[in-house]
Each structure stands twice: as structure tokens, then as C-alpha cells.
Protein backbone atom coordinates (compact mmCIF):
# COMPACT_ATOMS: atom_id res chain seq x y z
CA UNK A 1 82.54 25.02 93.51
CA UNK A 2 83.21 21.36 93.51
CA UNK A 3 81.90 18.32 91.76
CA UNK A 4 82.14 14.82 93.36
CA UNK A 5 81.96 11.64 91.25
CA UNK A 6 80.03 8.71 92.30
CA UNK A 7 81.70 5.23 91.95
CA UNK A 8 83.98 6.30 89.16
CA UNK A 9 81.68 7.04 86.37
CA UNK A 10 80.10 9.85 84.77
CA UNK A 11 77.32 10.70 87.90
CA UNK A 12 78.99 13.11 90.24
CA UNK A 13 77.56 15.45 93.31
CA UNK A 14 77.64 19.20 92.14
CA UNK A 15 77.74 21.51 94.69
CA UNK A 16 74.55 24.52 94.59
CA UNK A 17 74.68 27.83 95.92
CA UNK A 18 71.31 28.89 97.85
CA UNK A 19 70.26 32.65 96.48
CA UNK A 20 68.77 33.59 99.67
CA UNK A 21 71.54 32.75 101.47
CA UNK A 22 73.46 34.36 99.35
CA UNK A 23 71.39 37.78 99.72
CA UNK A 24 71.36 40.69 101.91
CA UNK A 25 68.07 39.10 103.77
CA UNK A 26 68.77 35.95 103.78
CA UNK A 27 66.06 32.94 104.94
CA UNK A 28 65.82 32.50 108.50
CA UNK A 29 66.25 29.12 107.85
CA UNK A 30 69.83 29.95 106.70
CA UNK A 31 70.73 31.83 109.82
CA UNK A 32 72.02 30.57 113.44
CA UNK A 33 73.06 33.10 115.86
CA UNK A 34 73.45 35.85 113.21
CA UNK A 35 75.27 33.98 110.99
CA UNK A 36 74.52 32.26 107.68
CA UNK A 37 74.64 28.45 108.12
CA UNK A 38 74.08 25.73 105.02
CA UNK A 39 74.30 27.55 102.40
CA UNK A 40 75.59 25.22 99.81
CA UNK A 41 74.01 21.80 99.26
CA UNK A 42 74.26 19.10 96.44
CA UNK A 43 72.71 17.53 93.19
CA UNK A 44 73.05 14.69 91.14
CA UNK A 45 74.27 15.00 87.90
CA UNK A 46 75.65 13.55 84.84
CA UNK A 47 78.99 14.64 83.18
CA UNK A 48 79.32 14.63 79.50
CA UNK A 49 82.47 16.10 79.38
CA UNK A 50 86.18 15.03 79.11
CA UNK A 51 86.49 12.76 82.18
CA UNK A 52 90.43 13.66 82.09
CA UNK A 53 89.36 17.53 82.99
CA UNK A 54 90.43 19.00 86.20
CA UNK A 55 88.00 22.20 86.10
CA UNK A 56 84.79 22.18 83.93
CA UNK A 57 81.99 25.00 82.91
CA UNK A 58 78.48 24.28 84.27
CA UNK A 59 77.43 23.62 80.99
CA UNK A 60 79.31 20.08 81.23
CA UNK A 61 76.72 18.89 83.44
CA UNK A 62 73.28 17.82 82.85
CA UNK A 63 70.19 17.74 85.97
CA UNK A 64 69.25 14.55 86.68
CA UNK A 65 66.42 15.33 88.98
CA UNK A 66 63.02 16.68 89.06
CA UNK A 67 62.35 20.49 90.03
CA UNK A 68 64.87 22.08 87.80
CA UNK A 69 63.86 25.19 86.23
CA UNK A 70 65.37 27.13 83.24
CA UNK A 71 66.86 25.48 80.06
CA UNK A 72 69.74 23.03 82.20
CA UNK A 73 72.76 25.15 81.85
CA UNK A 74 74.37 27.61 84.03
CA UNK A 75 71.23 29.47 84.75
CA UNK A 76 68.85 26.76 85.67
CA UNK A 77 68.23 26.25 89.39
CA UNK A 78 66.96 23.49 91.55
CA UNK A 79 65.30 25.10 94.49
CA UNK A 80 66.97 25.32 97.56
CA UNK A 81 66.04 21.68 100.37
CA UNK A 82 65.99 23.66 102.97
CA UNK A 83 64.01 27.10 102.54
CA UNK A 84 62.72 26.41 98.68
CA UNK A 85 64.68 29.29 97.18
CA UNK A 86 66.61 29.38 94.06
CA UNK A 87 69.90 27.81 93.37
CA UNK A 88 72.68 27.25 91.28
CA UNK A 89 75.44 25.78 90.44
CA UNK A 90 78.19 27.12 92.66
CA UNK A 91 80.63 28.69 90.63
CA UNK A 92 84.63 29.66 90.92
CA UNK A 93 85.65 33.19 90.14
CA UNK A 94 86.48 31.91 86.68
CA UNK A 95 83.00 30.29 85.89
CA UNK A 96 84.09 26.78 86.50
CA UNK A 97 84.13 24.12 88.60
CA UNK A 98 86.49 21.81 90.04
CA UNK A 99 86.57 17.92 89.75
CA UNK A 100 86.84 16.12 92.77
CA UNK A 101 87.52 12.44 92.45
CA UNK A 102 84.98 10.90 95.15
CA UNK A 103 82.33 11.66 97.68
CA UNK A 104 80.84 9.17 100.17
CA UNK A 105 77.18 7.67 99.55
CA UNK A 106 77.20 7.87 103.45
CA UNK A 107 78.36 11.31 103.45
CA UNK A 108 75.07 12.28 101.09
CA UNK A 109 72.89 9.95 103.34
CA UNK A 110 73.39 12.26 105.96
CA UNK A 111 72.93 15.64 105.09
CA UNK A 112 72.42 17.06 101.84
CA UNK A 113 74.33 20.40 103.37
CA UNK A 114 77.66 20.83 103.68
């Protein structure tokens, strides 16, 4: 539910929801010791909204990278790195998403999982 920009310009880090770890079966992949691990991961992106905005709709953002499938808004989906499945952009309750200010390269380097 977050976006994280990248050296304070308009490329940011949007968080993705995994589907199948999302859903009632999820992957195995997903799941350590019962539990549903890694569920959220991240894509590049660039903004073309108001840089000034605190909480933006999906629709601000375009994909960046290969593999995305559907028309680039809220309902297209890069599949999931770790078990291939769909996902999306993570979402608040209100259809947005926050801005967050910065994210480490290193952090990204290491795991593309939260």
C-alpha cells in the first residue's frame, strides 16, 4: 500500500499484492509453518502525478517493466517472483496508495519481498 521513490524523482518502488497468497489455497511457496510468508513484493514504476501528493490512485503510475499484463492501470498485474501468480498493485481500503519519500537501492538488492 506504499510507494517508495528512488533518488528523488519520478521512479518509485510500488508495492504488489500476490493473488495466491492472497487466496484461500494459497502457493506453497507462500507458506512456512502454516502461515503465509512474502506476500507483497515490489515494482518499478514511473509517477506522472502531482509529486506534492501524499496518497495517489494506481492509475498515477505507469509499469516500467516487462511481463505486465492488462491495459497498465489498476487491473494490470505483473506476475508474482516467487510462485508466477498474478499481482497487483496493493491497494488501501480507499483505493489508493501512500507516498513514501525513499527506499534503499540496497534494501531492493536484497530481496524483492518484504
Amino acid at each position: 500500500m506504499a510507494a517508495y521513490r528512488m533518488d528523488g524523482g519520478r521512479l518509485f518502488y510500488v508495492e504488489h499484492e500476490c493473488a495466491s497468497a492472497g487466496s484461500e489455497k494459497p502457493d506453497s511457496r507462500h507458506v512456512i509453518d502454516n502461515r503465509v510468508h512474502n506476500d507483497r513484493y515490489v515494482v518499478r514504476m514511473f509517477y506522472i502525478g502531482d509529486l506534492s501528493a501524499s496518497r495517489v490512485s494506481a492509475n498515477e503510475f505507469a509499469y516500467m517493466t516487462d511481463g505486465v499484463n492488462g491495459a497498465g492501470d489498476a487491473n494490470a498485474y505483473v506476475n508474482c517472483p516467487l510462485c508466477g501468480s498474478r499481482g497487483r498493485i496493493a491497494l488501501d481500503r480507499n483505493n489508493l496508495i501512500e507516498m513514501k519519500e525513499s527506499f534503499s537501492q540496497a534494501a531492493i538488492a536484497q530481496s524483492p519481498f518484504r
